[in-house]
C-alpha atoms as a PDB file:
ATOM      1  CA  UNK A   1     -14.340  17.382 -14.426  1.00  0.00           C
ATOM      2  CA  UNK A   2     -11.461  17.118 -11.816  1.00  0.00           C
ATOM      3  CA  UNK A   3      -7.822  15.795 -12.315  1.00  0.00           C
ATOM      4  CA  UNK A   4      -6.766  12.962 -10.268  1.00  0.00           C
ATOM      5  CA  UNK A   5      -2.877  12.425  -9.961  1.00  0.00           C
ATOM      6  CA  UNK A   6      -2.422   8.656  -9.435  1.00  0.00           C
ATOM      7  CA  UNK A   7       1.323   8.525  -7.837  1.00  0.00           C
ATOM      8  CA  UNK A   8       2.992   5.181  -7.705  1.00  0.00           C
ATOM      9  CA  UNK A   9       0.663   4.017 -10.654  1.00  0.00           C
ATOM     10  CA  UNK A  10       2.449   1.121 -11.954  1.00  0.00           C
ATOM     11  CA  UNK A  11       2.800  -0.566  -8.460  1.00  0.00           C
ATOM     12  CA  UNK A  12       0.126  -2.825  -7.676  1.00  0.00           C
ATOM     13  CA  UNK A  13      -2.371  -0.580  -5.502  1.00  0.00           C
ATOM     14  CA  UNK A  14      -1.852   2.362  -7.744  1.00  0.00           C
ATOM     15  CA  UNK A  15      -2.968   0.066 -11.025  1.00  0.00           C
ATOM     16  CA  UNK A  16      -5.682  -1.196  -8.732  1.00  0.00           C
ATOM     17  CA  UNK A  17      -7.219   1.983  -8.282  1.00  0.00           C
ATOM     18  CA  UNK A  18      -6.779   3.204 -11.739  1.00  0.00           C
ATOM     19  CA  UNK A  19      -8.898  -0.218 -12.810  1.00  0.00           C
ATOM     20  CA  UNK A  20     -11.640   0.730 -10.109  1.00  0.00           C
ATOM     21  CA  UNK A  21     -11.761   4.198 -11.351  1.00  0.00           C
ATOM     22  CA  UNK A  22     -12.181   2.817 -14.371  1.00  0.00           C
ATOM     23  CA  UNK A  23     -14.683   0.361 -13.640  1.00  0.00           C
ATOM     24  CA  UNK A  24     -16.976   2.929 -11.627  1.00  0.00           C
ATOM     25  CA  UNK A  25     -16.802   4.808 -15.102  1.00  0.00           C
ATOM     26  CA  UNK A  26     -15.429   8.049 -13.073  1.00  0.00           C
ATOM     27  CA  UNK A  27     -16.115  10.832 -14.908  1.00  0.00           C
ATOM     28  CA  UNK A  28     -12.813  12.656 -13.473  1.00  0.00           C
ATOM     29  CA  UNK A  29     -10.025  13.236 -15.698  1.00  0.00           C
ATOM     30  CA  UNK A  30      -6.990  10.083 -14.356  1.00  0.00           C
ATOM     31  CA  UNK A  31      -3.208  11.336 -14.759  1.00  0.00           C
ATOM     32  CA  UNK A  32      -0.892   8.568 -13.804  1.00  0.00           C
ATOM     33  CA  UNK A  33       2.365   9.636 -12.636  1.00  0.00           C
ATOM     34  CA  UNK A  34       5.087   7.123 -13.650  1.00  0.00           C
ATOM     35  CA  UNK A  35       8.695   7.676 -14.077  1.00  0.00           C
ATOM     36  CA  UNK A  36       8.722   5.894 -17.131  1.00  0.00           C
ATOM     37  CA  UNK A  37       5.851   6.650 -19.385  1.00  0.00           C
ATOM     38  CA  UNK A  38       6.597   4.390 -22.493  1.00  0.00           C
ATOM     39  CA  UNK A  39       6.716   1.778 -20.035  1.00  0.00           C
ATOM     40  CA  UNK A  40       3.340   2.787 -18.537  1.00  0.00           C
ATOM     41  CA  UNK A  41       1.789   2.971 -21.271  1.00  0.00           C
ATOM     42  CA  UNK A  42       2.130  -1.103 -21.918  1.00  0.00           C
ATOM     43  CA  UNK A  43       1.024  -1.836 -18.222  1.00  0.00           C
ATOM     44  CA  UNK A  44      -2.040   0.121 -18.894  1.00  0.00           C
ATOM     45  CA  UNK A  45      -2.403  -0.997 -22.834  1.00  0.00           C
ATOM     46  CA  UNK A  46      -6.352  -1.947 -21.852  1.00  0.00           C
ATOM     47  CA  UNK A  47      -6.549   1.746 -20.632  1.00  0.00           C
ATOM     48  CA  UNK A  48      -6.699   3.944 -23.845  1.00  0.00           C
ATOM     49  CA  UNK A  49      -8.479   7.020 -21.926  1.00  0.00           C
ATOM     50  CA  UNK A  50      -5.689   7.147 -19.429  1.00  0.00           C
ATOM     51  CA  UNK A  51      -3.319  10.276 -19.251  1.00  0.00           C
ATOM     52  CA  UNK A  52       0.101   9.794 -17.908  1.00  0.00           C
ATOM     53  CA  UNK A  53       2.915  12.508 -16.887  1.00  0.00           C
ATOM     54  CA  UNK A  54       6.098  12.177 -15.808  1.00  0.00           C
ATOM     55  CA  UNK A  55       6.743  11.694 -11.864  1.00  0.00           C
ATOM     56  CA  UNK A  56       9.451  10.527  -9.665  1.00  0.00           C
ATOM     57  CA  UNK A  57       9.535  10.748  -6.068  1.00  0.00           C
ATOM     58  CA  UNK A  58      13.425  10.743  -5.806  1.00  0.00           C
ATOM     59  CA  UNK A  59      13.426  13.240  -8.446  1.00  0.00           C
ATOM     60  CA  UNK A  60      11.661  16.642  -7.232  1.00  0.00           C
ATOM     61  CA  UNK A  61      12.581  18.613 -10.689  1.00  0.00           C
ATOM     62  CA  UNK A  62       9.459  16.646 -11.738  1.00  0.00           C
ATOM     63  CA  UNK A  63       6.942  17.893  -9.115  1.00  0.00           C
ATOM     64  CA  UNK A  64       6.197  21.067 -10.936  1.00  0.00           C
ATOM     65  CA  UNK A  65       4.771  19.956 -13.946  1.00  0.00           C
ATOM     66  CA  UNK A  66       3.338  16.536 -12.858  1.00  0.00           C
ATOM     67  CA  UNK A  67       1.046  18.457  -9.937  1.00  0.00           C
ATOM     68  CA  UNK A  68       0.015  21.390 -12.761  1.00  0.00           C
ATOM     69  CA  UNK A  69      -3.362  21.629 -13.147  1.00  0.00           C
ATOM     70  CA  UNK A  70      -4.037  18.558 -10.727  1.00  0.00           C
ATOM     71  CA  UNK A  71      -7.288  19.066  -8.402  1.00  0.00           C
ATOM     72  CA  UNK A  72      -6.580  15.657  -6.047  1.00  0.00           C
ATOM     73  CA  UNK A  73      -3.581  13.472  -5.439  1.00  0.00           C
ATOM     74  CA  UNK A  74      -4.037   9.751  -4.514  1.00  0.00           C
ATOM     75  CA  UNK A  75      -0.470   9.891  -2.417  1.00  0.00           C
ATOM     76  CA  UNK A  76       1.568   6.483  -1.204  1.00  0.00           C
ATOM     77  CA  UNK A  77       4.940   5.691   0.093  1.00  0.00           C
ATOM     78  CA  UNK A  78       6.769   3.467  -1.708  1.00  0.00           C
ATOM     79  CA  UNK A  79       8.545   1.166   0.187  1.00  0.00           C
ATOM     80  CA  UNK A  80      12.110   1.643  -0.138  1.00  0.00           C
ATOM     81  CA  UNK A  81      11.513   5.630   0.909  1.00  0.00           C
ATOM     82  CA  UNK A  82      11.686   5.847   4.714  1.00  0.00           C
ATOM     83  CA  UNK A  83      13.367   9.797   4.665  1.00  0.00           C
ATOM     84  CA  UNK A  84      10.086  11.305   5.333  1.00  0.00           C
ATOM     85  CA  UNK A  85      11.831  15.077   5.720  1.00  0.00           C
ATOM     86  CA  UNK A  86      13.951  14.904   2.334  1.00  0.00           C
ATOM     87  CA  UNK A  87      11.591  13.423  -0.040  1.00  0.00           C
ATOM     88  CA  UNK A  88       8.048  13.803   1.325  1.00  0.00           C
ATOM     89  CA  UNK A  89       8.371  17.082   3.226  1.00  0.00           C
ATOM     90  CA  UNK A  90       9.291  19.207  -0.594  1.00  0.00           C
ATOM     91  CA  UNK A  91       6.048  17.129  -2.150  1.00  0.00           C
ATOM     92  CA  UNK A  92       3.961  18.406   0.690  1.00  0.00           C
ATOM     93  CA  UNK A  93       4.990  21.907   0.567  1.00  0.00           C
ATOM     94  CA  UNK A  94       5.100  21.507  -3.459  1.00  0.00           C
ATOM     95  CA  UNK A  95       1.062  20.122  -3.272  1.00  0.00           C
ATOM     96  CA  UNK A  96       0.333  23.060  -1.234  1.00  0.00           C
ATOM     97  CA  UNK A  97       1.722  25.939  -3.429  1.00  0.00           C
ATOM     98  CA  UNK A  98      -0.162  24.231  -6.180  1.00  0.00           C
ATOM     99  CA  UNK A  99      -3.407  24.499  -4.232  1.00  0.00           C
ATOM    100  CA  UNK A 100      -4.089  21.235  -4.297  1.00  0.00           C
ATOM    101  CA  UNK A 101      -6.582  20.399  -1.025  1.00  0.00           C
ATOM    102  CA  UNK A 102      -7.790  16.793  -2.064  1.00  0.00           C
ATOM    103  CA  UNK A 103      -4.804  14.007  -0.782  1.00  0.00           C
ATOM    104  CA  UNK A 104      -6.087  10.548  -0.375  1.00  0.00           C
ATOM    105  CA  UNK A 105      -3.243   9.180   1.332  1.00  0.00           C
ATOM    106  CA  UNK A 106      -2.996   5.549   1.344  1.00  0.00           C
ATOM    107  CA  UNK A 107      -1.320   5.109   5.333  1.00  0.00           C
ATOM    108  CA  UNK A 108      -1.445   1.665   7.482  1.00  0.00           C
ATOM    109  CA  UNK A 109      -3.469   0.404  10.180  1.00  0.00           C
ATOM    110  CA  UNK A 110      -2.580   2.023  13.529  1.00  0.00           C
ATOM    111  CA  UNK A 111      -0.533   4.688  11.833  1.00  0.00           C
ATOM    112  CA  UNK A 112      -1.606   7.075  14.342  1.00  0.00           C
ATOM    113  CA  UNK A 113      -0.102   4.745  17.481  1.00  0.00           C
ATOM    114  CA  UNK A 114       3.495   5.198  16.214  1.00  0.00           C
ATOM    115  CA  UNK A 115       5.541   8.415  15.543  1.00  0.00           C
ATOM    116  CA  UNK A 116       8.072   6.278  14.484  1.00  0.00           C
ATOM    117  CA  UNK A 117       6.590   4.989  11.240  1.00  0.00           C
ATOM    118  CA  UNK A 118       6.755   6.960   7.765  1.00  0.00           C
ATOM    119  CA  UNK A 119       3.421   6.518   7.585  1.00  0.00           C
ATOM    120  CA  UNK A 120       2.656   8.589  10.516  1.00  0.00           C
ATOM    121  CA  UNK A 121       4.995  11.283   9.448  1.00  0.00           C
ATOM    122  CA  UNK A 122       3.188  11.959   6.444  1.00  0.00           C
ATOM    123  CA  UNK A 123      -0.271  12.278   7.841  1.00  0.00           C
ATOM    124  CA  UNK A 124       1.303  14.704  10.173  1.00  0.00           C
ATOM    125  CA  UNK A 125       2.904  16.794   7.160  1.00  0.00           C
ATOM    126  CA  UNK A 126      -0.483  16.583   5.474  1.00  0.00           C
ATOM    127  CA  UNK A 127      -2.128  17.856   8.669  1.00  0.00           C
ATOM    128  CA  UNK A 128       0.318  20.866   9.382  1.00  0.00           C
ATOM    129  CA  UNK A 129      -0.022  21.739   6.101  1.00  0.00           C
ATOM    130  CA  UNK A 130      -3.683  22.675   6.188  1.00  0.00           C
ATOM    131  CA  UNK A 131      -4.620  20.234   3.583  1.00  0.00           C
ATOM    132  CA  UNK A 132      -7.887  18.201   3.391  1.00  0.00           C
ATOM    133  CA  UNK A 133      -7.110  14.968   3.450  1.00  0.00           C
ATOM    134  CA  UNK A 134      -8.648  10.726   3.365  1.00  0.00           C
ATOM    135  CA  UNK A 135      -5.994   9.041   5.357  1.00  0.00           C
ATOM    136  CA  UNK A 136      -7.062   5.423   4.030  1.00  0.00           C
ATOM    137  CA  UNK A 137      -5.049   3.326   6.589  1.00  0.00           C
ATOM    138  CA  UNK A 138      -5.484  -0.433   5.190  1.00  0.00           C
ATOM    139  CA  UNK A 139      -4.468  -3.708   7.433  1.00  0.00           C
ATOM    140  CA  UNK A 140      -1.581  -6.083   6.457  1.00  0.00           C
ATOM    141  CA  UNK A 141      -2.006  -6.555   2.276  1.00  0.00           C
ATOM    142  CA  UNK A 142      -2.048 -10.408   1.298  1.00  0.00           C
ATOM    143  CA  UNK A 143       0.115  -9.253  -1.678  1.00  0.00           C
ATOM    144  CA  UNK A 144       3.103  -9.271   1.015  1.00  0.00           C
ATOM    145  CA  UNK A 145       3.329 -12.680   0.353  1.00  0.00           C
ATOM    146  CA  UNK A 146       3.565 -12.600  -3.190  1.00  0.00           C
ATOM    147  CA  UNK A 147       6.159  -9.843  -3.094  1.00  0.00           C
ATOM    148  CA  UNK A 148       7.970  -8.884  -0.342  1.00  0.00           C
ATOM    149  CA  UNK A 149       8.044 -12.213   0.916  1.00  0.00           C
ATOM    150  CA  UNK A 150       7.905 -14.179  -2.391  1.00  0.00           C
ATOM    151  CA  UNK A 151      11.495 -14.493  -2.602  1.00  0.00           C
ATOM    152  CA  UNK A 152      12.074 -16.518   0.710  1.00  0.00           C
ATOM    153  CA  UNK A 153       8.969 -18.455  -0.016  1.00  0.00           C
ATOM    154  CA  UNK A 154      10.358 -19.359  -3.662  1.00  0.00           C
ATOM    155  CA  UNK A 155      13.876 -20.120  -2.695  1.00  0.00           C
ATOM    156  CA  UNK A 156      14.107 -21.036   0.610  1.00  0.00           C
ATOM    157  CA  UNK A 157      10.607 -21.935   1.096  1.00  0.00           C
ATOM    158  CA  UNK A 158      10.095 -20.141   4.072  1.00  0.00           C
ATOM    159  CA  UNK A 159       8.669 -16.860   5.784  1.00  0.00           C
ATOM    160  CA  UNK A 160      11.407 -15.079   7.155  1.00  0.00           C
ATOM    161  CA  UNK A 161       9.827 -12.270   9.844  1.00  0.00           C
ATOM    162  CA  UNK A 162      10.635 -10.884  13.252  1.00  0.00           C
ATOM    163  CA  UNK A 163       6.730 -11.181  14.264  1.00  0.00           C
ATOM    164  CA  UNK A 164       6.538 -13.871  16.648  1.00  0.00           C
ATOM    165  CA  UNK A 165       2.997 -15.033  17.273  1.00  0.00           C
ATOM    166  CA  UNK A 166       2.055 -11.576  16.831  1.00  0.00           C
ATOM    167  CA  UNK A 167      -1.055 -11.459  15.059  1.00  0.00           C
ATOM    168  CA  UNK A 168      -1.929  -9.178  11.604  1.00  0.00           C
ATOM    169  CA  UNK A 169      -5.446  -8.520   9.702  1.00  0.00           C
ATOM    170  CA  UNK A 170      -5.167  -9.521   6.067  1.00  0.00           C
ATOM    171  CA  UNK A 171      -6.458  -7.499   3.320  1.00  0.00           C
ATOM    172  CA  UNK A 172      -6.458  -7.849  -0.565  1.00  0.00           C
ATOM    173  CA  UNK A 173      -4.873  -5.133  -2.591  1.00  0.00           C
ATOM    174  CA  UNK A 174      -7.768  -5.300  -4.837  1.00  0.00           C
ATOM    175  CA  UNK A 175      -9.925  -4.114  -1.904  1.00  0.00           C
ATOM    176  CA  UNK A 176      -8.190  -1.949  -1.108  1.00  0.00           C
ATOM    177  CA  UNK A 177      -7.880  -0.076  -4.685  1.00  0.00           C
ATOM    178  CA  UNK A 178     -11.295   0.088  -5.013  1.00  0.00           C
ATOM    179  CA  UNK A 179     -12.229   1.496  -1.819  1.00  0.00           C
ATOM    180  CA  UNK A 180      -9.474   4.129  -2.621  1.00  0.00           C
ATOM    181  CA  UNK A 181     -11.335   4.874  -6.485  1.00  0.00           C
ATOM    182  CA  UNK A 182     -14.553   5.564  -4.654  1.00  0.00           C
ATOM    183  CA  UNK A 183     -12.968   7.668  -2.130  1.00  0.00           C
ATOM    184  CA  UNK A 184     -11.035   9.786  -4.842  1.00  0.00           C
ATOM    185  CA  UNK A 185     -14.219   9.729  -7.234  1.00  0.00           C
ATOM    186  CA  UNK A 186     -16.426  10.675  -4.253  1.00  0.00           C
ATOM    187  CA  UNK A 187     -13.663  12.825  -1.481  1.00  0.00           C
ATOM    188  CA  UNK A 188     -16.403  15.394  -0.197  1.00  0.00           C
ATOM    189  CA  UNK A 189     -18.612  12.866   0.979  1.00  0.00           C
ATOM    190  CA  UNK A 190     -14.782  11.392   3.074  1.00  0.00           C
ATOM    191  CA  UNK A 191     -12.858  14.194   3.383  1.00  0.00           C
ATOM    192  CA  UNK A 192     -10.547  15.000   6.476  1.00  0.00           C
ATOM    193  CA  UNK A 193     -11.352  11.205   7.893  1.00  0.00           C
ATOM    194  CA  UNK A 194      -9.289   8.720   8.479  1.00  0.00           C
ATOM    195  CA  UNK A 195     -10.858   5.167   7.549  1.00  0.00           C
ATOM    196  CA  UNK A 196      -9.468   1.681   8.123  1.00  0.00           C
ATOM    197  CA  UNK A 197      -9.653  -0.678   6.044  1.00  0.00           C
ATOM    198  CA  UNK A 198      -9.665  -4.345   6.842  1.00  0.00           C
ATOM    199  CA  UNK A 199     -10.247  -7.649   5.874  1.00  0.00           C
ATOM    200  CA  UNK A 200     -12.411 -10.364   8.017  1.00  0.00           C
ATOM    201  CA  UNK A 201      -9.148 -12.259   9.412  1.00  0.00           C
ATOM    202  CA  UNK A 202      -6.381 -11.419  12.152  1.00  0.00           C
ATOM    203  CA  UNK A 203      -4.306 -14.594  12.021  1.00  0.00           C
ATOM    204  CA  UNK A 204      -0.663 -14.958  12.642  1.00  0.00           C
ATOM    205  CA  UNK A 205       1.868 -16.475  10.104  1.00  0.00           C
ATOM    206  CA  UNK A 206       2.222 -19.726  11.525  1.00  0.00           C
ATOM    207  CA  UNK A 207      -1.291 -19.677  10.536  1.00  0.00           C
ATOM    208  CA  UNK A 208      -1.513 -18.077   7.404  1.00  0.00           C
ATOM    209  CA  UNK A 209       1.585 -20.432   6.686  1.00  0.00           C
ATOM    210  CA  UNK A 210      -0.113 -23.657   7.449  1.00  0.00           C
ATOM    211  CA  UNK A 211      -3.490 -22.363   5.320  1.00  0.00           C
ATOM    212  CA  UNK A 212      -1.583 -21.797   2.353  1.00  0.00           C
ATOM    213  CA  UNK A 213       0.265 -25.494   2.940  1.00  0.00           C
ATOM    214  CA  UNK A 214      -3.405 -26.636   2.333  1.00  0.00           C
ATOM    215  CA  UNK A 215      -3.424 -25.385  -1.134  1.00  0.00           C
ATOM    216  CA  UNK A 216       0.292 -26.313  -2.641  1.00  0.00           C
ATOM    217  CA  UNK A 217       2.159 -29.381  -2.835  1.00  0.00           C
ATOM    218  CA  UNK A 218       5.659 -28.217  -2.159  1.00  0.00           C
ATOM    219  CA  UNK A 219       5.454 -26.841   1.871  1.00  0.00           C
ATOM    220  CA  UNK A 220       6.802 -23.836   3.486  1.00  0.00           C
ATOM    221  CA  UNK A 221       7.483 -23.059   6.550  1.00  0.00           C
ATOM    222  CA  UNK A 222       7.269 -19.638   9.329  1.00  0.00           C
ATOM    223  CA  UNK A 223      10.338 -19.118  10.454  1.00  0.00           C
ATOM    224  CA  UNK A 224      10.629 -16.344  13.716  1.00  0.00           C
ATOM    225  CA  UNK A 225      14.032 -14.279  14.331  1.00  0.00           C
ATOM    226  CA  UNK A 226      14.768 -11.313  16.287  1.00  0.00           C
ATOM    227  CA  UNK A 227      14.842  -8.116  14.971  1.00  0.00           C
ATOM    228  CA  UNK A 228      18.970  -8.197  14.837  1.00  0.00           C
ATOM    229  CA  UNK A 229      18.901 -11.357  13.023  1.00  0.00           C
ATOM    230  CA  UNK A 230      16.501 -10.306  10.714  1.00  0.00           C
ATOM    231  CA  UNK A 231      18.363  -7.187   9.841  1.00  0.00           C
ATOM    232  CA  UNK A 232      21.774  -9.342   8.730  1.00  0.00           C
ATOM    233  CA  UNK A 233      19.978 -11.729   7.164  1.00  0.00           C
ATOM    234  CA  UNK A 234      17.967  -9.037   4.840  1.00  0.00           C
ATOM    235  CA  UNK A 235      21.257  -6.495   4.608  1.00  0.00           C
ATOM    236  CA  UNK A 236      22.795  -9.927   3.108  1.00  0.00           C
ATOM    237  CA  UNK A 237      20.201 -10.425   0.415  1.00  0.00           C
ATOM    238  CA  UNK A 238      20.659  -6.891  -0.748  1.00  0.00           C
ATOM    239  CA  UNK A 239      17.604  -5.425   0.413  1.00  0.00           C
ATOM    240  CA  UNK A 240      17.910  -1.849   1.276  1.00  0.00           C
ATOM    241  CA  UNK A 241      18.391  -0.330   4.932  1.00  0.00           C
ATOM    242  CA  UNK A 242      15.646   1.913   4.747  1.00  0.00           C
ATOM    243  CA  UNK A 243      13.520  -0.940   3.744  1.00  0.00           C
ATOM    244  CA  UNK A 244      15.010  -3.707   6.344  1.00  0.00           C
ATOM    245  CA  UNK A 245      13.849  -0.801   9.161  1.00  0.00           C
ATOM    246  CA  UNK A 246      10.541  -0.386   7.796  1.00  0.00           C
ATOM    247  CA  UNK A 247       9.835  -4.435   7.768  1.00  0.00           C
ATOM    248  CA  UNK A 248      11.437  -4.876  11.481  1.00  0.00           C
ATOM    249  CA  UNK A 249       8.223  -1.763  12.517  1.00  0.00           C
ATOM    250  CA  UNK A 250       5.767  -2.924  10.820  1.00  0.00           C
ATOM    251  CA  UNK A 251       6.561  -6.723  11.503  1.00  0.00           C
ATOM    252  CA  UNK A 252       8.213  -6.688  14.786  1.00  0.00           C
ATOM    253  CA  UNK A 253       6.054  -3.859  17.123  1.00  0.00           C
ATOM    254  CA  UNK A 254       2.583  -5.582  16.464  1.00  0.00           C
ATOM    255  CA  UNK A 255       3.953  -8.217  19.359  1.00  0.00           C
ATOM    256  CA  UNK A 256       3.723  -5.384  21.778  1.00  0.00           C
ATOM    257  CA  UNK A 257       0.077  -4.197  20.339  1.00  0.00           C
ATOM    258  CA  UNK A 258      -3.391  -5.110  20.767  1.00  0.00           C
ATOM    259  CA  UNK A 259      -4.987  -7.705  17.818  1.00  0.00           C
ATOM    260  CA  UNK A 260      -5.844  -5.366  15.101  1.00  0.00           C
ATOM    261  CA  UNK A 261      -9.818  -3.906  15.017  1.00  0.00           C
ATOM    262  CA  UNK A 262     -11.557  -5.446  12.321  1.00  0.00           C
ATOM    263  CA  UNK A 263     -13.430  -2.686  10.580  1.00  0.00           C
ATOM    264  CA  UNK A 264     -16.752  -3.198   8.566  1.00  0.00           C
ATOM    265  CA  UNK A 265     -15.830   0.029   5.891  1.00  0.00           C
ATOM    266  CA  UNK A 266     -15.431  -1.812   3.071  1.00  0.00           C
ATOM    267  CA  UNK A 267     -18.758  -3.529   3.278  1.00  0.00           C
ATOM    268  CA  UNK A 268     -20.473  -0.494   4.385  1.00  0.00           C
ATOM    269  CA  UNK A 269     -18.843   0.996   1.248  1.00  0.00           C
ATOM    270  CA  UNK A 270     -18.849  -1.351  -1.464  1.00  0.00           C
ATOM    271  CA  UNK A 271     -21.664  -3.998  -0.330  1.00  0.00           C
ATOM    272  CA  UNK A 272     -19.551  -6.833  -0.685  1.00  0.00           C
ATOM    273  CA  UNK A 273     -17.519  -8.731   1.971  1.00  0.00           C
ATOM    274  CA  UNK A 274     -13.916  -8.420   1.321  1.00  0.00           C
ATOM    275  CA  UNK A 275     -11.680 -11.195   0.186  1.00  0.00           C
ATOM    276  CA  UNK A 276     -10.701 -13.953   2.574  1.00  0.00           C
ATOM    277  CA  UNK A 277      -7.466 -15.884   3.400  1.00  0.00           C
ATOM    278  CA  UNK A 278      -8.610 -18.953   1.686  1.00  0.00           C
ATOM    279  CA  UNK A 279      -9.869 -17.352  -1.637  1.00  0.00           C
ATOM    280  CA  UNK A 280      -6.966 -15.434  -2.056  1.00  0.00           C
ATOM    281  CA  UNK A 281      -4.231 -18.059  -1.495  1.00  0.00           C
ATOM    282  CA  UNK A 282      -6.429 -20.412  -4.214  1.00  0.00           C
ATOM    283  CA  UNK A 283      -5.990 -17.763  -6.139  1.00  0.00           C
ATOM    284  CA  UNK A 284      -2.134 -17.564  -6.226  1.00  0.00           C
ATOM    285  CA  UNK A 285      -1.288 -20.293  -5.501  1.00  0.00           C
ATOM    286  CA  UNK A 286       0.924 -21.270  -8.552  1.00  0.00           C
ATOM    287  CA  UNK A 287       3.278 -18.157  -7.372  1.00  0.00           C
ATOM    288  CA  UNK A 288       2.905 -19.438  -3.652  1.00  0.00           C
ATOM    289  CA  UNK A 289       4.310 -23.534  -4.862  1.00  0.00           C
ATOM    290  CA  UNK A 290       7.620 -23.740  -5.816  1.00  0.00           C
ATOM    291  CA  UNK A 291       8.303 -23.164  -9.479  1.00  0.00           C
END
């Protein structure tokens, strides 16, 4: 039986994949790493077989213990973390003196185009590092809208976004988690690939914006700024700079790329097709209309 480190487990991909591990009845021993375990423990009340230990990416006094024992890490960046050097570099290194050689590293779509992005620098730490690796490298989540972007839609009713007509391939989170659990559950048959991940869709968000006007009674609208704009505007909500940069790349340079591949992987993987625009929107659309 191996250990499987679940980093970022409370977030929403990293309690997807713990419920797909769970539902492909893994026989691997799942450790989620949380910085708050009592906490934890009431996300994942339906989970009585789950371990948990205590793990903070801003806090690298808890490295140590969380990656003892620990055969394969299913690695993410949270959001807010751009400083790829201070927090991810020491994680890296930490993984490797562990000799731990199983990352599934959940990276983005065309993360290998862009030095610039965090997700890039990571797979490159991973790679220098000698470690095998699954760089899973998903398309643009769905759940954006009912996160990131929920607050604009709820208050303002609008899409706030430096993206132009630029257009983005939308995948569910929960397709993504449960590619990831069979990837983790089965890494020799994946190992040092990187996969994409996509759903059937590249639309842009005066698109996706009018679809999801289909489905709720109180509208919203797509509202395009430059990248400057979009900055003062995000710095005045509070959001944090590391964050506001990471929103303008991922958001602003797809208007300077090629439409996004749509890959079959999940299909080939799973035997389903993965969720659509439509289905998903139905589905939340009671977060989506204004409350």
């Amino acid at each position: 039986m191996s250990k499987i480190l679940i980093t970022g487990a409370t977030g929403n991909i990293g309690f997807e994949v713990i419920r797909f591990l769970n539902e492909i009845d893994s026989p691997n021993r799942i450790i989620a790493g949380v910085r708050n375990i009592e906490k934890a423990k009431n996300v994942f009340q339906n989970y009585p077989d789950l371990d948990y230990t205590h793990f903070d990416f801003e806090d690298f006094d808890t490295f140590d213990n969380a990656l003892n024992g620990i055969d394969t890490v299913f690695l993410l960046r949270p959001p807010h973390i751009s400083d790829i050097d201070k927090y991810f570099k020491p994680l890296i290194l930490k993984i490797k003196e562990k000799k731990i050689n199983q990352i599934v590293f959940l990276s983005v779509q065309g993360a290998e185009k862009s030095k610039v992005i965090p997700h890039n620098k990571i797979e490159r730490l991973i790679n220098e590092n000698g470690l095998n690796f699954i760089f899973l490298r998903p398309s643009y989540f769905m759940q954006n809208l009912t996160t990131t972007l929920i607050k604009d839609i709820k208050t303002k009713r609008e899409i706030i976004l430096p993206s132009g007509k630029a257009k983005f391939n939308w995948i569910d989170i929960e397709n993504i988690g449960e590619a990831a659990a069979i990837l983790l559950d089965k890494f020799d048959d994946y190992k040092n690939q990187a996969i994409e991940i996509t759903g059937l869709e590249n639309e842009n968000f005066e698109k996706v914006s009018a679809l999801i006007n289909e489905s709720i009674d109180n509208p919203i609208r797509y509202k395009n700024v430059n990248p400057l704009r979009f900055f003062m505007i995000k710095k005045r909500d509070g959001m944090m700079k590391g964050m506001i940069i990471v929103m303008i790349f991922l958001h602003f340079l797809p208007r300077f790329q090629k439409e996004p591949k749509i890959s079959d992987f999940y299909e080939r993987l799973t035997g389903k097709k993965p969720t659509d625009l439509k289905t998903f929107i139905e589905r939340e659309k009671k977060q989506l209309d204004k409350q």
